[in-house]
Protein backbone atom coordinates (compact mmCIF):
# COMPACT_ATOMS: atom_id res chain seq x y z
CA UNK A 1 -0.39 -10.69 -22.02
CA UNK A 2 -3.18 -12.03 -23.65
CA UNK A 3 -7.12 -12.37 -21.36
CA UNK A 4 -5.01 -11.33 -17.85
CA UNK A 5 -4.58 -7.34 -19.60
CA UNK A 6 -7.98 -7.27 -22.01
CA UNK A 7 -7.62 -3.51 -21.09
CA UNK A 8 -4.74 -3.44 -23.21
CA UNK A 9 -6.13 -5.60 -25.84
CA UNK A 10 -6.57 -2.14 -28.14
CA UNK A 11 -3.04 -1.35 -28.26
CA UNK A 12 -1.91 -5.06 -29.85
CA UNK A 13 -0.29 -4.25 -33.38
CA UNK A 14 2.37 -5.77 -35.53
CA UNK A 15 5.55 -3.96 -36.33
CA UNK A 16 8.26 -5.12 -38.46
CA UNK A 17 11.30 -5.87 -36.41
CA UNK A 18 14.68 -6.96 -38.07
CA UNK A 19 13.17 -7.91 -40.91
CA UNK A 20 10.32 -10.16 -38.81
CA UNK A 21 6.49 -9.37 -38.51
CA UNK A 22 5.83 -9.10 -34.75
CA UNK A 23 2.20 -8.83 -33.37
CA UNK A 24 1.65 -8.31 -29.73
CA UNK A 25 2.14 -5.25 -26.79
CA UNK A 26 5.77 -3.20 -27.35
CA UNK A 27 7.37 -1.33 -24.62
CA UNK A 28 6.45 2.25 -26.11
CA UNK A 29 2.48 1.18 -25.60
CA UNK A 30 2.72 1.94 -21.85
CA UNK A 31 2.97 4.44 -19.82
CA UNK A 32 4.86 4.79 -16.23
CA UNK A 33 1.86 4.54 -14.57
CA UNK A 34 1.33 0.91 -15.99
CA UNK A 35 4.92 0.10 -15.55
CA UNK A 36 3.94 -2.86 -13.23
CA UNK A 37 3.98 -4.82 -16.43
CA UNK A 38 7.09 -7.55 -17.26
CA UNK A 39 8.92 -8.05 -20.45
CA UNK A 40 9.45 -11.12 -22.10
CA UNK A 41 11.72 -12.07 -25.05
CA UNK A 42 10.61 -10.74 -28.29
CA UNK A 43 12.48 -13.24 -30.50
CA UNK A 44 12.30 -16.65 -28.36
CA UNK A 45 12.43 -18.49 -31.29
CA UNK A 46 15.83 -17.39 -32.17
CA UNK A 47 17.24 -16.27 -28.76
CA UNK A 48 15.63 -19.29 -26.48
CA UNK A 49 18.25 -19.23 -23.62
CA UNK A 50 16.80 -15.85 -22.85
CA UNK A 51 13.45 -16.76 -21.93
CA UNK A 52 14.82 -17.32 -18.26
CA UNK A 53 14.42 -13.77 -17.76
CA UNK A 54 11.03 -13.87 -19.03
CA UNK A 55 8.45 -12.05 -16.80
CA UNK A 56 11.28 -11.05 -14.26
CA UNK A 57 12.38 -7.68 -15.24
CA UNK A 58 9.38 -4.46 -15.56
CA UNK A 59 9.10 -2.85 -18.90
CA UNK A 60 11.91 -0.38 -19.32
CA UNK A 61 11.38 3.36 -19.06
CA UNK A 62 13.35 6.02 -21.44
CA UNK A 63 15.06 7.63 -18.09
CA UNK A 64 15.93 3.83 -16.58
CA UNK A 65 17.57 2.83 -19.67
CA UNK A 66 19.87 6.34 -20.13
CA UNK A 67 20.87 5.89 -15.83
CA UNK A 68 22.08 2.54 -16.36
CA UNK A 69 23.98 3.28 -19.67
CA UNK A 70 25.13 6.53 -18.16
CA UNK A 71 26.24 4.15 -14.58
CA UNK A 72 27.36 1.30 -16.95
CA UNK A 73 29.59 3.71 -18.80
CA UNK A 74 31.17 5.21 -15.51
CA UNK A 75 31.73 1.47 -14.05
CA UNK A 76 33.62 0.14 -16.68
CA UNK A 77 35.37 3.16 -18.22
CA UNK A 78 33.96 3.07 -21.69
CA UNK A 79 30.80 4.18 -23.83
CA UNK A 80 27.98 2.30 -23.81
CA UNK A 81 25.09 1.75 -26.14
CA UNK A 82 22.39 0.34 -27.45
CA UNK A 83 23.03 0.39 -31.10
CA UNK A 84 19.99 -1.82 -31.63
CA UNK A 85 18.02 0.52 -29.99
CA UNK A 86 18.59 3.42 -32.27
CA UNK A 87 17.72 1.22 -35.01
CA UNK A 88 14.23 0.51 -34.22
CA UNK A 89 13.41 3.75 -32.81
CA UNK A 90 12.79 2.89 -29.01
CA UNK A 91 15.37 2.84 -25.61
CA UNK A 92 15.16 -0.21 -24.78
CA UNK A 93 14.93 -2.42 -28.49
CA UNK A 94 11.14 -2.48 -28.82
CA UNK A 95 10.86 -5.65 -26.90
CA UNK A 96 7.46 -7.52 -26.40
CA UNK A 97 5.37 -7.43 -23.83
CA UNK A 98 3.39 -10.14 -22.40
């Protein structure tokens, strides 16, 4: 995110994520209003084949994340979830925004 959102440069903050120190702008910093923003991988280092999708999704709201579980569950005739999400705390895995 860096100098293009230096109106969001107050809410930058580290959180400990699986066991890593994270610093930068986390999903649950923004509100719908400012949902034009785009996630990028939190963990590049580690999961570098998913930085193609860096930039081309918006940050995930609470009620976006329960339609597609509750859509993904009807589709393919089984529960769905986001067991990494209920570890950290946040819908959509606490994922970094830039």
């Amino acid at each position: 995110m860096g100098a293009d959102h230096a109106e969001f440069a107050s809410r930058n903050t580290t959180k400990v994520i699986d066991g890593v120190a994270l610093t930068g702008w986390f999903n649950e910093h923004f509100t719908l209003v400012e949902r034009t923003l785009r996630s990028k991988e939190r963990i590049s280092q580690i999961r570098q084949y998913n930085r193609i999708y860096d930039r081309r999704y918006r940050v995930s709201t609470f009620d976006s994340v329960i339609s597609l579980v509750k859509r993904l569950t009807r589709e393919l005739g089984r529960p769905i979830a986001d067991r990494h999400a209920v570890a950290v705390s946040t819908p959509s895995g606490s994922g970094l925004v830039r």
